[in-house]
N, C-alpha and C. Protein backbone atom coordinates (compact mmCIF):
# COMPACT_ATOMS: atom_id res chain seq x y z
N UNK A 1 19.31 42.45 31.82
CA UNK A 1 19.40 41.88 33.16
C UNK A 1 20.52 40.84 33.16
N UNK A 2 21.31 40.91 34.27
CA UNK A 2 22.27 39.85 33.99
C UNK A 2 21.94 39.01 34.37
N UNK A 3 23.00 38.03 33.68
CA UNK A 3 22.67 35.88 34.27
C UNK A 3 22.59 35.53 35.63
N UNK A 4 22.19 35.23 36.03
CA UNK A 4 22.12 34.03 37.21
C UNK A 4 23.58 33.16 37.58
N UNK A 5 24.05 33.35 38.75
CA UNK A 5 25.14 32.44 38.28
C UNK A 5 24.67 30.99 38.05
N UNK A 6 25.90 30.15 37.43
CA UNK A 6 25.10 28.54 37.33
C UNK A 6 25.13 28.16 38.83
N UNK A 7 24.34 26.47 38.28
CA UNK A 7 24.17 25.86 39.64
C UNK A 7 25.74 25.31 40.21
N UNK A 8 25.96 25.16 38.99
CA UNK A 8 27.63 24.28 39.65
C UNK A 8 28.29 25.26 40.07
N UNK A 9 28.71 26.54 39.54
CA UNK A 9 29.46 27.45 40.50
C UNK A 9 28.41 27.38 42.21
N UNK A 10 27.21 27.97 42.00
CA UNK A 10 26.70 27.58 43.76
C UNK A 10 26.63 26.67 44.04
N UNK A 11 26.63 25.45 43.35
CA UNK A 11 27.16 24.15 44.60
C UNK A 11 28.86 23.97 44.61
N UNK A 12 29.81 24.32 44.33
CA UNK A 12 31.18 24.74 44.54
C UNK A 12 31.33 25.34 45.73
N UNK A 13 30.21 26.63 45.27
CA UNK A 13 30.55 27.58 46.75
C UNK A 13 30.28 27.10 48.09
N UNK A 14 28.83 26.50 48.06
CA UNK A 14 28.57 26.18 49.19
C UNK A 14 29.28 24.97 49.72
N UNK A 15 29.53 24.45 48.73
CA UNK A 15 30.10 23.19 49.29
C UNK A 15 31.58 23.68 49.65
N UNK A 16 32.18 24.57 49.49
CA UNK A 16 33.37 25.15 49.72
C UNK A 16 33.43 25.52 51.52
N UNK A 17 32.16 26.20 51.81
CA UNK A 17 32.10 26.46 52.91
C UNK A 17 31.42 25.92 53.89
N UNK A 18 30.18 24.71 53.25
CA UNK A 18 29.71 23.52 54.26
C UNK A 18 30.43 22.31 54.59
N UNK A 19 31.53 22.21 53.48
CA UNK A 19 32.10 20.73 53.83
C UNK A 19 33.35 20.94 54.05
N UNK A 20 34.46 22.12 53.04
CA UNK A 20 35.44 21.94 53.79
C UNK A 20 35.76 23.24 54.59
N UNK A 21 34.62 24.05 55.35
CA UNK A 21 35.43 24.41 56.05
C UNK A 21 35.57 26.02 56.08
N UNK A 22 35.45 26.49 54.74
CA UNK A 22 35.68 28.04 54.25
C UNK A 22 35.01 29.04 54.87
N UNK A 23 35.65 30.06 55.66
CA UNK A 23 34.45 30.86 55.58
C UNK A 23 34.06 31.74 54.44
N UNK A 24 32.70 32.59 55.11
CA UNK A 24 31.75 33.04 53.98
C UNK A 24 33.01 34.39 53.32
N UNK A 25 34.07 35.09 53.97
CA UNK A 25 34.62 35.75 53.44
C UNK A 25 35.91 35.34 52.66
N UNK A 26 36.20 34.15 53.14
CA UNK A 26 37.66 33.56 51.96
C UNK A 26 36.80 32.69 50.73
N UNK A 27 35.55 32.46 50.55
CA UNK A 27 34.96 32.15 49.85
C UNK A 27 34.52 33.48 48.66
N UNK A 28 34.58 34.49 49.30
CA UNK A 28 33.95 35.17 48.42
C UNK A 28 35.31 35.64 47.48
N UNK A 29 36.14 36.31 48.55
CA UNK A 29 37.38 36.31 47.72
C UNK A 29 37.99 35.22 46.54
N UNK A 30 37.80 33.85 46.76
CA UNK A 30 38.53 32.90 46.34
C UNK A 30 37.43 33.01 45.23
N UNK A 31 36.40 32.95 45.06
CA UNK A 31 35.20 32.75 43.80
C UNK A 31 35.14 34.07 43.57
N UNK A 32 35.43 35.09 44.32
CA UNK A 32 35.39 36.39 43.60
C UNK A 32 33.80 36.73 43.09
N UNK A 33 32.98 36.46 44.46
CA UNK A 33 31.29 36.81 44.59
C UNK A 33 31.53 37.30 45.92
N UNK A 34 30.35 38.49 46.10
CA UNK A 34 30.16 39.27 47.07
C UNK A 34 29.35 38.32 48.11
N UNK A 35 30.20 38.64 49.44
CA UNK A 35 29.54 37.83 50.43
C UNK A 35 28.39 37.55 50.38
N UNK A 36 27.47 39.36 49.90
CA UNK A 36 25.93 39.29 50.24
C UNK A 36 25.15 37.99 49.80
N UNK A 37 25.69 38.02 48.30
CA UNK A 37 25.23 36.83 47.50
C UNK A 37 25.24 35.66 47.86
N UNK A 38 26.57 35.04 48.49
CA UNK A 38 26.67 33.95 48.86
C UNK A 38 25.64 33.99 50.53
N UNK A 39 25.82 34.21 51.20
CA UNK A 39 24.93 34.84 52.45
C UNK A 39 23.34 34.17 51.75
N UNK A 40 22.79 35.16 50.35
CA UNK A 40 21.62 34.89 50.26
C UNK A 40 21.09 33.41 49.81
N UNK A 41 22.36 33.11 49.09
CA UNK A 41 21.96 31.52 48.74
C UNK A 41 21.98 30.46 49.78
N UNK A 42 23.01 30.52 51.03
CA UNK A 42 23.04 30.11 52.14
C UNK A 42 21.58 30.40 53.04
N UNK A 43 20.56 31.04 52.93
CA UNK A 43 19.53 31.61 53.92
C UNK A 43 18.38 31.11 52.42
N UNK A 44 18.64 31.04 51.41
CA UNK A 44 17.59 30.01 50.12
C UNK A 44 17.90 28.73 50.40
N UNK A 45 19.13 28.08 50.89
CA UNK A 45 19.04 26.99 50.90
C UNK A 45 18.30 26.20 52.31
N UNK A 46 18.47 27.33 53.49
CA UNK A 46 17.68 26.60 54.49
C UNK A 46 17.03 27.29 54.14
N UNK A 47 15.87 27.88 53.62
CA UNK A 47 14.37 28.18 53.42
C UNK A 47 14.08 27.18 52.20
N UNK A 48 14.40 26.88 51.33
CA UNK A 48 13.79 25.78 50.95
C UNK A 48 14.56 24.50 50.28
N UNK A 49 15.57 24.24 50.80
CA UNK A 49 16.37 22.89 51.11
C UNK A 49 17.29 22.93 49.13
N UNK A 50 17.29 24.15 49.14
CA UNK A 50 18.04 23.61 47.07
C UNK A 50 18.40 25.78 47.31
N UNK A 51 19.57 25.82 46.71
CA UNK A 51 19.66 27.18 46.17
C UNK A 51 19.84 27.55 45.18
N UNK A 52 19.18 26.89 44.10
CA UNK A 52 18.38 27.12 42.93
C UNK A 52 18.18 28.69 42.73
N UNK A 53 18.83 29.25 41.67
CA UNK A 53 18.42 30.91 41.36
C UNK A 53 17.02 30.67 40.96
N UNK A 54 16.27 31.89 41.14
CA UNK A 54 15.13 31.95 41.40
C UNK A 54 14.70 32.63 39.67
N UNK A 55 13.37 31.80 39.10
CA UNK A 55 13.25 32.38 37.93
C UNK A 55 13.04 34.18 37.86
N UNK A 56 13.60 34.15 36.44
CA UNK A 56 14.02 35.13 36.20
C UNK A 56 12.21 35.84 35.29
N UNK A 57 11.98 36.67 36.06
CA UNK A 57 10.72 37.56 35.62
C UNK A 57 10.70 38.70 35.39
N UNK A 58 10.28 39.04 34.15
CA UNK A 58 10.40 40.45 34.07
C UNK A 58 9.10 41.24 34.61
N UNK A 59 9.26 42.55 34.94
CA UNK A 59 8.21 43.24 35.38
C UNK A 59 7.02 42.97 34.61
N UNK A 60 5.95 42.67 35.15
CA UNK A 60 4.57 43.21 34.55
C UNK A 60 4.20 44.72 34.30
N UNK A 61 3.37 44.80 33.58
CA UNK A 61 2.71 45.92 33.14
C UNK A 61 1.45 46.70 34.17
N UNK A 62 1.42 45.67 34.98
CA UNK A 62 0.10 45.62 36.56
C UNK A 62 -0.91 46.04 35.88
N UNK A 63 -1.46 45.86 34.94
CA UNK A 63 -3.30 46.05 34.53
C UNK A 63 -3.94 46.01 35.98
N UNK A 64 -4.72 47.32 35.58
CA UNK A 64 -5.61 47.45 36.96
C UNK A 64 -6.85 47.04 36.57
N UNK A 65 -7.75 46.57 35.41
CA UNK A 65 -8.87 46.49 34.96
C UNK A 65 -8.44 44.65 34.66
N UNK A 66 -9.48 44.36 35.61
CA UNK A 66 -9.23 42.65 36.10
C UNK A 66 -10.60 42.10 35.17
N UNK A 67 -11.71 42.97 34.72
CA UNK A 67 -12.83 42.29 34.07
C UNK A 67 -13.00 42.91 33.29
N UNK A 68 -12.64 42.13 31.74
CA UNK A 68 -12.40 43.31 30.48
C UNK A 68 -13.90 42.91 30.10
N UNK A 69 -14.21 41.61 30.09
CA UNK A 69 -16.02 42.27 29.68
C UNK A 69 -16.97 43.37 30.33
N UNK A 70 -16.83 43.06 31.75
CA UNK A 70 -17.05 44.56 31.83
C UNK A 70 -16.30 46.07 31.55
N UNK A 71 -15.68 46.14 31.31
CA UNK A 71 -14.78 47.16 30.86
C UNK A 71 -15.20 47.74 29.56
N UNK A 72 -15.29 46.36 28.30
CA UNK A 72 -15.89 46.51 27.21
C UNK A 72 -17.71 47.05 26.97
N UNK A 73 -18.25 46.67 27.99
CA UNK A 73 -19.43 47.11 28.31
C UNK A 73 -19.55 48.62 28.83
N UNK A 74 -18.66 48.64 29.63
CA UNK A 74 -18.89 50.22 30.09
C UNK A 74 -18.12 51.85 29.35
N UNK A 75 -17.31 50.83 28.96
CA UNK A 75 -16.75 51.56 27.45
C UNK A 75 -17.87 51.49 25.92
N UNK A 76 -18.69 50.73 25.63
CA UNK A 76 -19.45 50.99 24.76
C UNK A 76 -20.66 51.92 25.08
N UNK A 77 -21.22 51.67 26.64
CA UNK A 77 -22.32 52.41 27.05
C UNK A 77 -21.90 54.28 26.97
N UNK A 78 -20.42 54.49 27.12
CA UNK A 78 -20.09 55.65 27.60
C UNK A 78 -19.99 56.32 26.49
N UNK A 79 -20.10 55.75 25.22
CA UNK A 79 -19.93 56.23 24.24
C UNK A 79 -21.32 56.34 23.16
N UNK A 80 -22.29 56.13 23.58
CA UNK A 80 -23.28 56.25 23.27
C UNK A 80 -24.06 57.46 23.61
């Protein structure tokens, strides 16, 4: 999975285009990141005031059996 960009490249960017001015497409060119990206950190930062990359999680395995004592119980009975 690839990196995250850092925080200082996204506060560069944004600050590229909140303070002086840039738009979201000479920004992307000039940092050489796809608008979308910048777009999404701009719409993270007003949803929760920081555009902080979001931890990085790998898939779960989704266990569907939520009560292994019972599980262990009904697996010993079945085998009897």
């Amino acid at each position: 999975m690839p990196q995250p960009y850092s925080y200082d490249l996204r506060e560069k960017v944004i600050q590229a285009i909140k303070l002086d001015g840039l738009k979201i497409i000479e920004a992307s060119q000039l940092f050489n990141i796809s608008r979308n990206t910048i777009s999404l950190w701009l719409k993270r930062q007003d949803q929760t005031g920081d555009f902080l990359a979001l931890p990085n999680q790998p898939p779960g395995n989704g266990h569907k059996i939520t009560d292994w004592e019972l599980f262990r119980q009904a697996s010993q009975n079945s085998w009897r």
